[in-house]
N, C-alpha and C. Protein backbone atom coordinates (compact mmCIF):
# COMPACT_ATOMS: atom_id res chain seq x y z
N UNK A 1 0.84 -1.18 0.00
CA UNK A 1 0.00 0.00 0.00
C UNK A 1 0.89 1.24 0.00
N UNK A 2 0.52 2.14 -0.96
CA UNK A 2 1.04 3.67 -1.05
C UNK A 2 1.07 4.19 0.29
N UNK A 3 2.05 4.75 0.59
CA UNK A 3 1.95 5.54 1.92
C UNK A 3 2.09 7.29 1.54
N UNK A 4 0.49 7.31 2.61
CA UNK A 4 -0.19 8.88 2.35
C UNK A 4 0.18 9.44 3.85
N UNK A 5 1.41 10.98 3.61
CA UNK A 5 0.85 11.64 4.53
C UNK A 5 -0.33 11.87 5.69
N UNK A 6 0.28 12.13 6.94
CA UNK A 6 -0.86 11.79 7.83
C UNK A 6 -1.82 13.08 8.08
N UNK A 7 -1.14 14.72 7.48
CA UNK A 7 -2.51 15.56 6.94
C UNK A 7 -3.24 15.19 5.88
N UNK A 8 -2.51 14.87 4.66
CA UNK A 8 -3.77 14.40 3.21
C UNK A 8 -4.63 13.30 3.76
N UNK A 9 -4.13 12.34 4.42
CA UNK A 9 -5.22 11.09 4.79
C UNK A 9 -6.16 11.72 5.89
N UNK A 10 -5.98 12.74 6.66
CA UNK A 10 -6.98 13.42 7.16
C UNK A 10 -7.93 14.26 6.41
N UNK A 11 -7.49 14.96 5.84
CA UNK A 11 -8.00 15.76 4.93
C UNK A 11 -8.93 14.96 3.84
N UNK A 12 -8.69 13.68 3.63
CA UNK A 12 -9.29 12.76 2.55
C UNK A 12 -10.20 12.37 3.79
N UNK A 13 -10.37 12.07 4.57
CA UNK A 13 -11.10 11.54 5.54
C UNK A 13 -12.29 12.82 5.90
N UNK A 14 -11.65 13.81 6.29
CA UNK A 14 -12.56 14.61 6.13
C UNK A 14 -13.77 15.17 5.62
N UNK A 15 -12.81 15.70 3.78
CA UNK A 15 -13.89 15.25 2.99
C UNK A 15 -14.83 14.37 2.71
N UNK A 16 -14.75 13.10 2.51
CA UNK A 16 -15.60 12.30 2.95
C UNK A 16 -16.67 12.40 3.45
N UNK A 17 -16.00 12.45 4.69
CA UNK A 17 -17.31 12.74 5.99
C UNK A 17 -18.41 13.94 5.97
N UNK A 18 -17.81 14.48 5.14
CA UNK A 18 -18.20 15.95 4.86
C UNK A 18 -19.59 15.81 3.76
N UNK A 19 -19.30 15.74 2.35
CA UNK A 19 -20.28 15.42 1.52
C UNK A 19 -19.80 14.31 0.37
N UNK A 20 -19.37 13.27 0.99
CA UNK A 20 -18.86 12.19 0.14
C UNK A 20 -18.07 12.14 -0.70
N UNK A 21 -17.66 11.18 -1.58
CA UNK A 21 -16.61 11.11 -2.52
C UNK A 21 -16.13 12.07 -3.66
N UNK A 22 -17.22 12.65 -3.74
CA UNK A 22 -16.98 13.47 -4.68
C UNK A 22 -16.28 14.72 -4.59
N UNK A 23 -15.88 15.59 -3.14
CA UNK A 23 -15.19 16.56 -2.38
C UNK A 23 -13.55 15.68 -3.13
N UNK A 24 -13.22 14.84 -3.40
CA UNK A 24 -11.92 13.69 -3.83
C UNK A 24 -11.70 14.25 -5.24
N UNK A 25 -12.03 14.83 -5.61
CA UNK A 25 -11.94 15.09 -6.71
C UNK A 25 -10.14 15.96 -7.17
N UNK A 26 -10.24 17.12 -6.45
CA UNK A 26 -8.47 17.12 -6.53
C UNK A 26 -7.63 16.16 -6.57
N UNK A 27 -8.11 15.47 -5.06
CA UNK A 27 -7.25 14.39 -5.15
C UNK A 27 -6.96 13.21 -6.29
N UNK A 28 -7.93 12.60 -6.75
CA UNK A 28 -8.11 11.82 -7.86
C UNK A 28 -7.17 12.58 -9.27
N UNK A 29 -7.68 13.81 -9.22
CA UNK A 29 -6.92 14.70 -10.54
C UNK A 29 -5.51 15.03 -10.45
N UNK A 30 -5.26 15.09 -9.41
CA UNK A 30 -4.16 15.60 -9.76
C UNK A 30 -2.89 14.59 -8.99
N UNK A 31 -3.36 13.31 -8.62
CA UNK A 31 -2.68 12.07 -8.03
C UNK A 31 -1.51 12.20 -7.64
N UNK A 32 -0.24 11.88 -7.53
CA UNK A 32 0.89 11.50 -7.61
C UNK A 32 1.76 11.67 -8.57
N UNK A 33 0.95 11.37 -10.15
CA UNK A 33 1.90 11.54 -11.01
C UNK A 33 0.76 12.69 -12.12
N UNK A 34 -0.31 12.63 -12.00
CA UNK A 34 -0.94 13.39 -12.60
C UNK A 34 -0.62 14.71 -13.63
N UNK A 35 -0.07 15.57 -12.29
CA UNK A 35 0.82 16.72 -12.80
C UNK A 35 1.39 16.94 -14.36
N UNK A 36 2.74 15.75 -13.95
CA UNK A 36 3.98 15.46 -14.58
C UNK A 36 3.21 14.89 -15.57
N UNK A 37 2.20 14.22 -15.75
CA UNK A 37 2.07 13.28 -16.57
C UNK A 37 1.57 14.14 -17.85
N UNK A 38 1.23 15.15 -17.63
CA UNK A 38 0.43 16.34 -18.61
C UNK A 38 -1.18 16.24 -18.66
N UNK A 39 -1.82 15.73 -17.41
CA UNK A 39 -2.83 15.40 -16.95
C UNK A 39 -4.02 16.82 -17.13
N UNK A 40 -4.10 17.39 -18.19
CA UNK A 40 -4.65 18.92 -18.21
C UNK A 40 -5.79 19.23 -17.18
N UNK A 41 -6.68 18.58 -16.68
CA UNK A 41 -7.09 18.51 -15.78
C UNK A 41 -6.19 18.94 -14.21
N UNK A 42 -5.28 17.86 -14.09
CA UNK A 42 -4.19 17.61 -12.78
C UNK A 42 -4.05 19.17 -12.98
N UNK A 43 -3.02 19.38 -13.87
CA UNK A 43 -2.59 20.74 -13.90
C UNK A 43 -3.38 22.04 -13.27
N UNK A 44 -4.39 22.51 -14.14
CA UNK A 44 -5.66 23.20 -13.70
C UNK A 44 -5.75 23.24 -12.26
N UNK A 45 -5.98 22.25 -11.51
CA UNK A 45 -6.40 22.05 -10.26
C UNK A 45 -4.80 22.08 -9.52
N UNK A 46 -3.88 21.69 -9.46
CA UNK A 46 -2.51 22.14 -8.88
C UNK A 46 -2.36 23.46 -9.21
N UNK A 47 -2.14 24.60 -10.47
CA UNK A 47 -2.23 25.62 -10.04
C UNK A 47 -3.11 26.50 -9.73
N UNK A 48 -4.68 26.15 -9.75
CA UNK A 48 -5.61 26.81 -9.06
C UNK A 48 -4.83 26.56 -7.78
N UNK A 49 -4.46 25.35 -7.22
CA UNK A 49 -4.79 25.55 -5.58
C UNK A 49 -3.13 26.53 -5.03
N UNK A 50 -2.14 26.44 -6.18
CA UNK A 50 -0.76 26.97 -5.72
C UNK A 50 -1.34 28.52 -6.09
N UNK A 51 -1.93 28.93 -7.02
CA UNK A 51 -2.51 30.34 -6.98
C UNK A 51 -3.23 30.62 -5.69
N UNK A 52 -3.74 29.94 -5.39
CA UNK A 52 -5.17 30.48 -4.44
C UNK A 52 -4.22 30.21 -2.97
N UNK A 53 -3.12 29.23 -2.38
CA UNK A 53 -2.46 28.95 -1.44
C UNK A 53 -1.21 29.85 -1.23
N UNK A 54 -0.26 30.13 -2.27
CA UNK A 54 1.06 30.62 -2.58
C UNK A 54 0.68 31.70 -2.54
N UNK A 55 -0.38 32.52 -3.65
CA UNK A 55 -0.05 33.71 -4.32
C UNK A 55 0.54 33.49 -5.83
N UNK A 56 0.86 35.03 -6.00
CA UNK A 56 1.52 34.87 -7.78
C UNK A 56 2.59 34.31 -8.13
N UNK A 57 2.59 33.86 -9.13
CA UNK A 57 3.76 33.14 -9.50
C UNK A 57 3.54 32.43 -11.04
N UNK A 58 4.39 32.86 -12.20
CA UNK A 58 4.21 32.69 -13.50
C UNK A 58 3.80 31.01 -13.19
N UNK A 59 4.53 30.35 -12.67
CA UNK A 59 4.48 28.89 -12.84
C UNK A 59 3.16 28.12 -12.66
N UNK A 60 2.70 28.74 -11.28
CA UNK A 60 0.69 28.66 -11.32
C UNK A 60 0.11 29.38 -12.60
N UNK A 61 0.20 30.03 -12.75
CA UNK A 61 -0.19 30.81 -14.08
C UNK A 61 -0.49 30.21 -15.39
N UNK A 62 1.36 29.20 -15.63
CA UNK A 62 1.32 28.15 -16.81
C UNK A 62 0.48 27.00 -16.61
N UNK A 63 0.38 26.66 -15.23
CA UNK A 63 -0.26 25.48 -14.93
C UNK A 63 -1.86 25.44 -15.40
N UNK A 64 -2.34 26.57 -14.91
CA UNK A 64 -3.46 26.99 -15.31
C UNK A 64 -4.17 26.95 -16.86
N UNK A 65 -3.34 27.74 -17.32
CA UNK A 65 -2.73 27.85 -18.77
C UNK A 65 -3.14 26.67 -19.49
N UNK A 66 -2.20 25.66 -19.13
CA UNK A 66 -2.38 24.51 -20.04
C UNK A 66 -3.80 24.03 -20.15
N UNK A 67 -4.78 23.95 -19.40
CA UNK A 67 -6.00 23.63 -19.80
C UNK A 67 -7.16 24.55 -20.27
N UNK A 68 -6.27 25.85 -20.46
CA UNK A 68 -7.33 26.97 -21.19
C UNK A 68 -7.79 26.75 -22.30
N UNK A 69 -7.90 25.81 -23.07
CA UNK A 69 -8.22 25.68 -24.56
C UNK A 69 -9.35 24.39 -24.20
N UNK A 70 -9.53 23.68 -22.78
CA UNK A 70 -10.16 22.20 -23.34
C UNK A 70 -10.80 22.51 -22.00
N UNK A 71 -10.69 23.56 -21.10
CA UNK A 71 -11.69 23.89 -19.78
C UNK A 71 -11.82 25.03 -19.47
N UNK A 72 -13.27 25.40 -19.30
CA UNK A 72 -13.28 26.89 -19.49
C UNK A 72 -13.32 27.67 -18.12
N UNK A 73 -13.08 26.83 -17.20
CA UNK A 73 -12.71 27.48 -16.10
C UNK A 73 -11.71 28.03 -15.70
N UNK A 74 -10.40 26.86 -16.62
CA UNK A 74 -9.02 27.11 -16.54
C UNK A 74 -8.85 28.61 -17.13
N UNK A 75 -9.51 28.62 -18.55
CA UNK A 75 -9.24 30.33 -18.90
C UNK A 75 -9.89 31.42 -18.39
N UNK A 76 -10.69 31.20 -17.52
CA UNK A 76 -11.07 32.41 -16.34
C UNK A 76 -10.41 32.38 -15.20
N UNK A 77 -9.98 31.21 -14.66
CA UNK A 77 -9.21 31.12 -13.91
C UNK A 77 -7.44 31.80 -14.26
N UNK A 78 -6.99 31.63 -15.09
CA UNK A 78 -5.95 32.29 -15.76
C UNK A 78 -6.25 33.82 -15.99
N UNK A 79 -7.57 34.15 -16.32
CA UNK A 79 -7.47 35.40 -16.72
C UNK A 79 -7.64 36.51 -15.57
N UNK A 80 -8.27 35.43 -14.28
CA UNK A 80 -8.44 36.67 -13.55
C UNK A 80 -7.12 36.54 -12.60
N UNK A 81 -6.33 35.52 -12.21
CA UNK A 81 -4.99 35.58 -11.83
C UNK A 81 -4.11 36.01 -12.25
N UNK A 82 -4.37 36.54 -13.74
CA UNK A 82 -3.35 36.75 -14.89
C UNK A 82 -3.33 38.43 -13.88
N UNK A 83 -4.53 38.95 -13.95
CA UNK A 83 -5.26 40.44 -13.53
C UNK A 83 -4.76 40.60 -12.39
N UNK A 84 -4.55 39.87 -11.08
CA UNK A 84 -4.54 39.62 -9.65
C UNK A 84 -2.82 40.24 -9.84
N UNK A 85 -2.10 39.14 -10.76
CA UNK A 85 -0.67 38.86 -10.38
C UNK A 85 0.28 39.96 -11.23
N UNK A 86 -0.31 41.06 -11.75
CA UNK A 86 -0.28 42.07 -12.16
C UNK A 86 0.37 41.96 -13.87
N UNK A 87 -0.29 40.68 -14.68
CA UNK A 87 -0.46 40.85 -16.02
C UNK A 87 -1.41 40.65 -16.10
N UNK A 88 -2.29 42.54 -16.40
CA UNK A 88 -3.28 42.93 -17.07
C UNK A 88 -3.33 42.08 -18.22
N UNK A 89 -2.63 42.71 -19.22
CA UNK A 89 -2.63 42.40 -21.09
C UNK A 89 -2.93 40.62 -20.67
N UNK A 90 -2.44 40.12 -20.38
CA UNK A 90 -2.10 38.15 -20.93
C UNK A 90 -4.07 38.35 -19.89
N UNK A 91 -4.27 39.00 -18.73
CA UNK A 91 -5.89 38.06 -18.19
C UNK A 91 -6.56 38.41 -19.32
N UNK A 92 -6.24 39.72 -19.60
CA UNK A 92 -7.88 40.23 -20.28
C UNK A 92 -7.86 39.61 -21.79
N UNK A 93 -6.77 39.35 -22.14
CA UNK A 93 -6.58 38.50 -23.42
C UNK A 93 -6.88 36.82 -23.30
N UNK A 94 -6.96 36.39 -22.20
CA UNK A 94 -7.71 35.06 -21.81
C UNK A 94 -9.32 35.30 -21.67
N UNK A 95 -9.56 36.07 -21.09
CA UNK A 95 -11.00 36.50 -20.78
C UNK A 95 -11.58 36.82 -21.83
N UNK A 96 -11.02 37.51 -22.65
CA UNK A 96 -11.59 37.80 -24.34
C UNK A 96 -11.92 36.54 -24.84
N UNK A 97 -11.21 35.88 -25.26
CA UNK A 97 -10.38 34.52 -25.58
C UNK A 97 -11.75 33.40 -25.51
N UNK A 98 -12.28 33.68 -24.06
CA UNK A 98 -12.96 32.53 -23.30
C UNK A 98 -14.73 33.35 -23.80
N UNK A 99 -14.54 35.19 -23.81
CA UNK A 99 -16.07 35.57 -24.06
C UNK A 99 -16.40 35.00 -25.43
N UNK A 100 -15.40 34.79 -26.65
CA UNK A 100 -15.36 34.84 -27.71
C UNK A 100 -16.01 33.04 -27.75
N UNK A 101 -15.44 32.66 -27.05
CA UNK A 101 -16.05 30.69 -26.77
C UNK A 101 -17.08 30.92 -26.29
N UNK A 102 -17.54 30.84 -25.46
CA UNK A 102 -18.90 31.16 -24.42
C UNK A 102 -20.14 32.00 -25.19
N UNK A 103 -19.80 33.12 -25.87
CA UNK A 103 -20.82 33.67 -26.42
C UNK A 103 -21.63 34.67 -26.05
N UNK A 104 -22.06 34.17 -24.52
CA UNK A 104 -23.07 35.54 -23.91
C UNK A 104 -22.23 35.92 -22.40
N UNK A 105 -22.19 36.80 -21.88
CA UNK A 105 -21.79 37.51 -21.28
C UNK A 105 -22.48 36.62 -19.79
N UNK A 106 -23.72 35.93 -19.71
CA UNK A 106 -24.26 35.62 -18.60
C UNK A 106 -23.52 33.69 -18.27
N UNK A 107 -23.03 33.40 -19.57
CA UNK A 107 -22.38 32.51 -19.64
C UNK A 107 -20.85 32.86 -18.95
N UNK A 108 -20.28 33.50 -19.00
CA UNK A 108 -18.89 34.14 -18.37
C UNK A 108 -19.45 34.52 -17.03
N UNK A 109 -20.36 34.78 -16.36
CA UNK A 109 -21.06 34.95 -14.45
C UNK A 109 -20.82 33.36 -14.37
N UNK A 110 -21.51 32.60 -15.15
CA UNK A 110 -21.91 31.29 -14.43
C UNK A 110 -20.32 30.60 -14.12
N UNK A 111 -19.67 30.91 -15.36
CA UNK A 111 -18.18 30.25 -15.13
C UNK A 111 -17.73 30.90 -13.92
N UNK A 112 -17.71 32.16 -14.09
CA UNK A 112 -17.11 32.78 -12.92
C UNK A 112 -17.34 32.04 -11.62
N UNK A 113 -18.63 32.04 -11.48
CA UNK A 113 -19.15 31.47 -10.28
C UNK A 113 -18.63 30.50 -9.84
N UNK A 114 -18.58 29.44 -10.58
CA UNK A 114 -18.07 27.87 -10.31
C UNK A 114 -16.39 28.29 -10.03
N UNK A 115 -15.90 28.80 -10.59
CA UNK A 115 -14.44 29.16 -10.20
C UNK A 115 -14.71 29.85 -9.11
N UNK A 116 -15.22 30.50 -8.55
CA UNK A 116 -15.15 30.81 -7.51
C UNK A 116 -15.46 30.26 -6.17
N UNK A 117 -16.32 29.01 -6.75
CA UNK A 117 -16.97 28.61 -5.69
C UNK A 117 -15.65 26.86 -5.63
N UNK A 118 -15.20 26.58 -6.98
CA UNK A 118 -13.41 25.64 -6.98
C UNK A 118 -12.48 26.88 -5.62
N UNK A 119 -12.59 27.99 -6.17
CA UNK A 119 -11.60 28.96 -4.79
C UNK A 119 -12.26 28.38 -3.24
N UNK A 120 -13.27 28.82 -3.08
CA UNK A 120 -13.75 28.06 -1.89
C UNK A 120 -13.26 26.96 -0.89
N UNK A 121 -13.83 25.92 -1.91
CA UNK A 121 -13.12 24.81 -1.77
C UNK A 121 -11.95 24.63 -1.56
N UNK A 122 -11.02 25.17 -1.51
CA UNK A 122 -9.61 25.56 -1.55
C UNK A 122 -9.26 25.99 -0.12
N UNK A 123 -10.55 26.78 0.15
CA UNK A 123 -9.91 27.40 1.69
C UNK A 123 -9.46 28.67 1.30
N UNK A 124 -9.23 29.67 1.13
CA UNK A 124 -7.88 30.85 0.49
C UNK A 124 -8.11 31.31 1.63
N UNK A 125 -6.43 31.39 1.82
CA UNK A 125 -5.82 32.31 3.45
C UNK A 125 -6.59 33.70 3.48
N UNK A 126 -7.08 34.45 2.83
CA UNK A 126 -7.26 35.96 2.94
C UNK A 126 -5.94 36.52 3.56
N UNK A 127 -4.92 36.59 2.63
CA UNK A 127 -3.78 36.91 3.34
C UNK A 127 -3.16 38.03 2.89
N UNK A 128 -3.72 38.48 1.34
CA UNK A 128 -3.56 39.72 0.89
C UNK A 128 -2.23 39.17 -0.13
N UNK A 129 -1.99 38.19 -0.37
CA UNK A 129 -1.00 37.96 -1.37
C UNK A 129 -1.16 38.44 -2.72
N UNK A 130 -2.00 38.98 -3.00
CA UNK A 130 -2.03 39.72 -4.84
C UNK A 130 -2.26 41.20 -4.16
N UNK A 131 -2.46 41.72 -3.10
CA UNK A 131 -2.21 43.22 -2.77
C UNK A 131 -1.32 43.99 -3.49
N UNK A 132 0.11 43.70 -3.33
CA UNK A 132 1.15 44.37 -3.96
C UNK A 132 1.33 44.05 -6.21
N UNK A 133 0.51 43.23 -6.34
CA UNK A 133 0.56 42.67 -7.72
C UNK A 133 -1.05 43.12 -8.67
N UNK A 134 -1.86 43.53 -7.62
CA UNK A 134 -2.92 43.67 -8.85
C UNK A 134 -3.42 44.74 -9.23
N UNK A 135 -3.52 44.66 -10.35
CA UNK A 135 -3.60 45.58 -12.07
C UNK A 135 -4.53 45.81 -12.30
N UNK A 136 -5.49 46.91 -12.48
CA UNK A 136 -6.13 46.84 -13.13
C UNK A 136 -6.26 48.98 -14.09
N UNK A 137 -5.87 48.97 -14.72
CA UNK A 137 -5.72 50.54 -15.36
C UNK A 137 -7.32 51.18 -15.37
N UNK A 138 -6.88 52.40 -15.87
CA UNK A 138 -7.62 53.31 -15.91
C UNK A 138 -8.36 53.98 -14.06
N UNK A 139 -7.70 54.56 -13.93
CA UNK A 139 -7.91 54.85 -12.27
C UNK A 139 -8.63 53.20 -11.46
N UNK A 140 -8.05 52.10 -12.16
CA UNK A 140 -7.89 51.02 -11.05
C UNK A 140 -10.31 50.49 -10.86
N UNK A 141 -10.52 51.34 -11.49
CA UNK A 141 -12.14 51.04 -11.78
C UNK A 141 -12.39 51.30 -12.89
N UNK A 142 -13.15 50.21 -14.26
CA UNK A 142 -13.82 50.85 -15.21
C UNK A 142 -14.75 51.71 -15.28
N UNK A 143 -14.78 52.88 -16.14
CA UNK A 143 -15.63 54.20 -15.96
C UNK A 143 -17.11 53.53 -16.22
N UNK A 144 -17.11 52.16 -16.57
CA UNK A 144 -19.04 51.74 -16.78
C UNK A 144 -19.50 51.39 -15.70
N UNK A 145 -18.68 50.96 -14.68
CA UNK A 145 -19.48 50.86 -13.34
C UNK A 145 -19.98 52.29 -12.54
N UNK A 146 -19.83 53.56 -12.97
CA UNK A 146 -20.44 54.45 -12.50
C UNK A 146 -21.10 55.44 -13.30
N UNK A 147 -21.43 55.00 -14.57
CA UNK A 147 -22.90 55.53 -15.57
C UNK A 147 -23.22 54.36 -16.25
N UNK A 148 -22.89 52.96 -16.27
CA UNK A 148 -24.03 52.12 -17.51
C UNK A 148 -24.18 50.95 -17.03
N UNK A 149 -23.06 50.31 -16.19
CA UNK A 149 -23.47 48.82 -15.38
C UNK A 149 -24.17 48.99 -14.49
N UNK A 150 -25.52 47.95 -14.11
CA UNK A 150 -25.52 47.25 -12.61
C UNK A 150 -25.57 46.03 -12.38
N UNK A 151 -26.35 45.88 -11.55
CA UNK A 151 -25.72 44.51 -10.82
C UNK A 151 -26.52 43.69 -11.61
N UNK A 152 -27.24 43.61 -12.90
CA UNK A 152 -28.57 42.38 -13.43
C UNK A 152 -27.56 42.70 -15.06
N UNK A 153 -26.92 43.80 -15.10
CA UNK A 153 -26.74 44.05 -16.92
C UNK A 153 -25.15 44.41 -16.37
N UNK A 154 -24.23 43.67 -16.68
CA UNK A 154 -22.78 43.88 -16.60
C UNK A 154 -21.90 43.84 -18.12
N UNK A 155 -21.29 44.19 -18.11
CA UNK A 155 -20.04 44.05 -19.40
C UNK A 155 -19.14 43.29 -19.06
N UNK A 156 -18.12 43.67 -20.17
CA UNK A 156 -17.16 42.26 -20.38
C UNK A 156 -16.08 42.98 -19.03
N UNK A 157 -16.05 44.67 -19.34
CA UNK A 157 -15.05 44.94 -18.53
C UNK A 157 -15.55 44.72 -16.74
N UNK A 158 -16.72 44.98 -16.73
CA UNK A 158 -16.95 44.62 -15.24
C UNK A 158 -16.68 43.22 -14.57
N UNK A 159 -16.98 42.35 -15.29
CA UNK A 159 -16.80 41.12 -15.09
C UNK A 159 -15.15 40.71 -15.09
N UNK A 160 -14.21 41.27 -15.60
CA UNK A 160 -12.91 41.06 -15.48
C UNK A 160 -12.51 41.94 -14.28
N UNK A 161 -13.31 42.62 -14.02
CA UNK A 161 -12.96 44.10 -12.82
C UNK A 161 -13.16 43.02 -11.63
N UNK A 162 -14.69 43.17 -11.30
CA UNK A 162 -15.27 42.75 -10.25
C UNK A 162 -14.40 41.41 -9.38
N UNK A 163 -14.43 40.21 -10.87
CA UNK A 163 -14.17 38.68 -10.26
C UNK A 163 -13.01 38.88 -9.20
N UNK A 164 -11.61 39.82 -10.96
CA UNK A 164 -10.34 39.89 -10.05
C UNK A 164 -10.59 40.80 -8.77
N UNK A 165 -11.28 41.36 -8.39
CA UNK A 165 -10.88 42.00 -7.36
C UNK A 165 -11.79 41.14 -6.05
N UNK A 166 -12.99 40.06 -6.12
CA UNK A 166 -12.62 38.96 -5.35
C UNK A 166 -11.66 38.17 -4.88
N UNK A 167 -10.83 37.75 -6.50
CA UNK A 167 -9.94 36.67 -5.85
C UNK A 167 -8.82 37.55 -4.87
N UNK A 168 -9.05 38.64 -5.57
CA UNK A 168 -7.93 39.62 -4.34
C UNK A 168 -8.38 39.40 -3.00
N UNK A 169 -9.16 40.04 -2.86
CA UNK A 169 -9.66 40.08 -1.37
C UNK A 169 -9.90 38.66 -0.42
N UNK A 170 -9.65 37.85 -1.56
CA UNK A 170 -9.71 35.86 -1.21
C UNK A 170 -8.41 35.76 -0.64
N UNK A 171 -7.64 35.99 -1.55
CA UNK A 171 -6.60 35.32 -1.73
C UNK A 171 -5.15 36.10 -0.99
């Protein structure tokens, strides 16, 4: 038998107990060799959790990266860490990237959501680690959140505004 660390075998136990097998799901994805193996999935989920645990760092970034073309969480997830870790140009060029796949604008909330609610799951320290790193131009707020967005009719730029400045305050 594989020998598991005695936090992960808690933590697997936990989950469990918690809402069943399916909370296993990192674990399963991103295994032992997962990673390495070019597991695009594994990946995704190792640097979501080294983004959301660490902070910035290009290498979460690539990790992410690699499953932006075949999961569309991965490229919101990239785009708003891209935003967090203070490359503006590469998020909002993922986020384009992903509106241009997706199609409607209410389709890019729902993704959002679920990535946010994968952050969750994660735990994030609230430790202020993208404080010193996040980007966002034009006096740091788009000028449509104070004459044309609200909270039922948003744009592309609010939605790249708003998310990243959750995972900030998460993460």
């Amino acid at each position: 038998m594989v020998y598991l660390p005695q936090g992960i075998l808690i933590d697997i136990v936990r989950r469990v107990g918690n809402h069943g097998f399916r909370e296993l799901a990192p674990f399963i994805a991103s295994g032992p060799d997962g990673k390495n193996a070019g597991n695009i999935t594994a990946r995704y989920v190792e640097g979501l959790r080294r983004a959301v645990k660490l902070g910035p760092s290009n290498e979460n970034l690539q990790l992410m990266r690699a499953g932006e073309e075949y999961i569309p969480y991965a490229g919101f997830a990239f785009g708003v860490f891209a935003i967090c870790g203070g490359h503006y140009e590469e998020g909002m060029e993922a986020l384009t990237l992903l509106a241009e796949r997706a199609g409607w604008l209410e389709e890019m909330v729902d993704i959002g959501e679920r990535v946010m609610a994968q952050i969750a799951d994660i735990e994030p320290p609230m430790s202020g680690n993208y404080d010193a790193t996040f980007t966002f131009p034009h006096g740091d707020v788009p000028n449509c959140v104070h004459f044309a967005c609200t909270m039922d009719d948003v744009c592309f730029d609010c939605i790249a505004y708003w998310y990243s400045r959750r995972v900030r305050q998460l993460c």
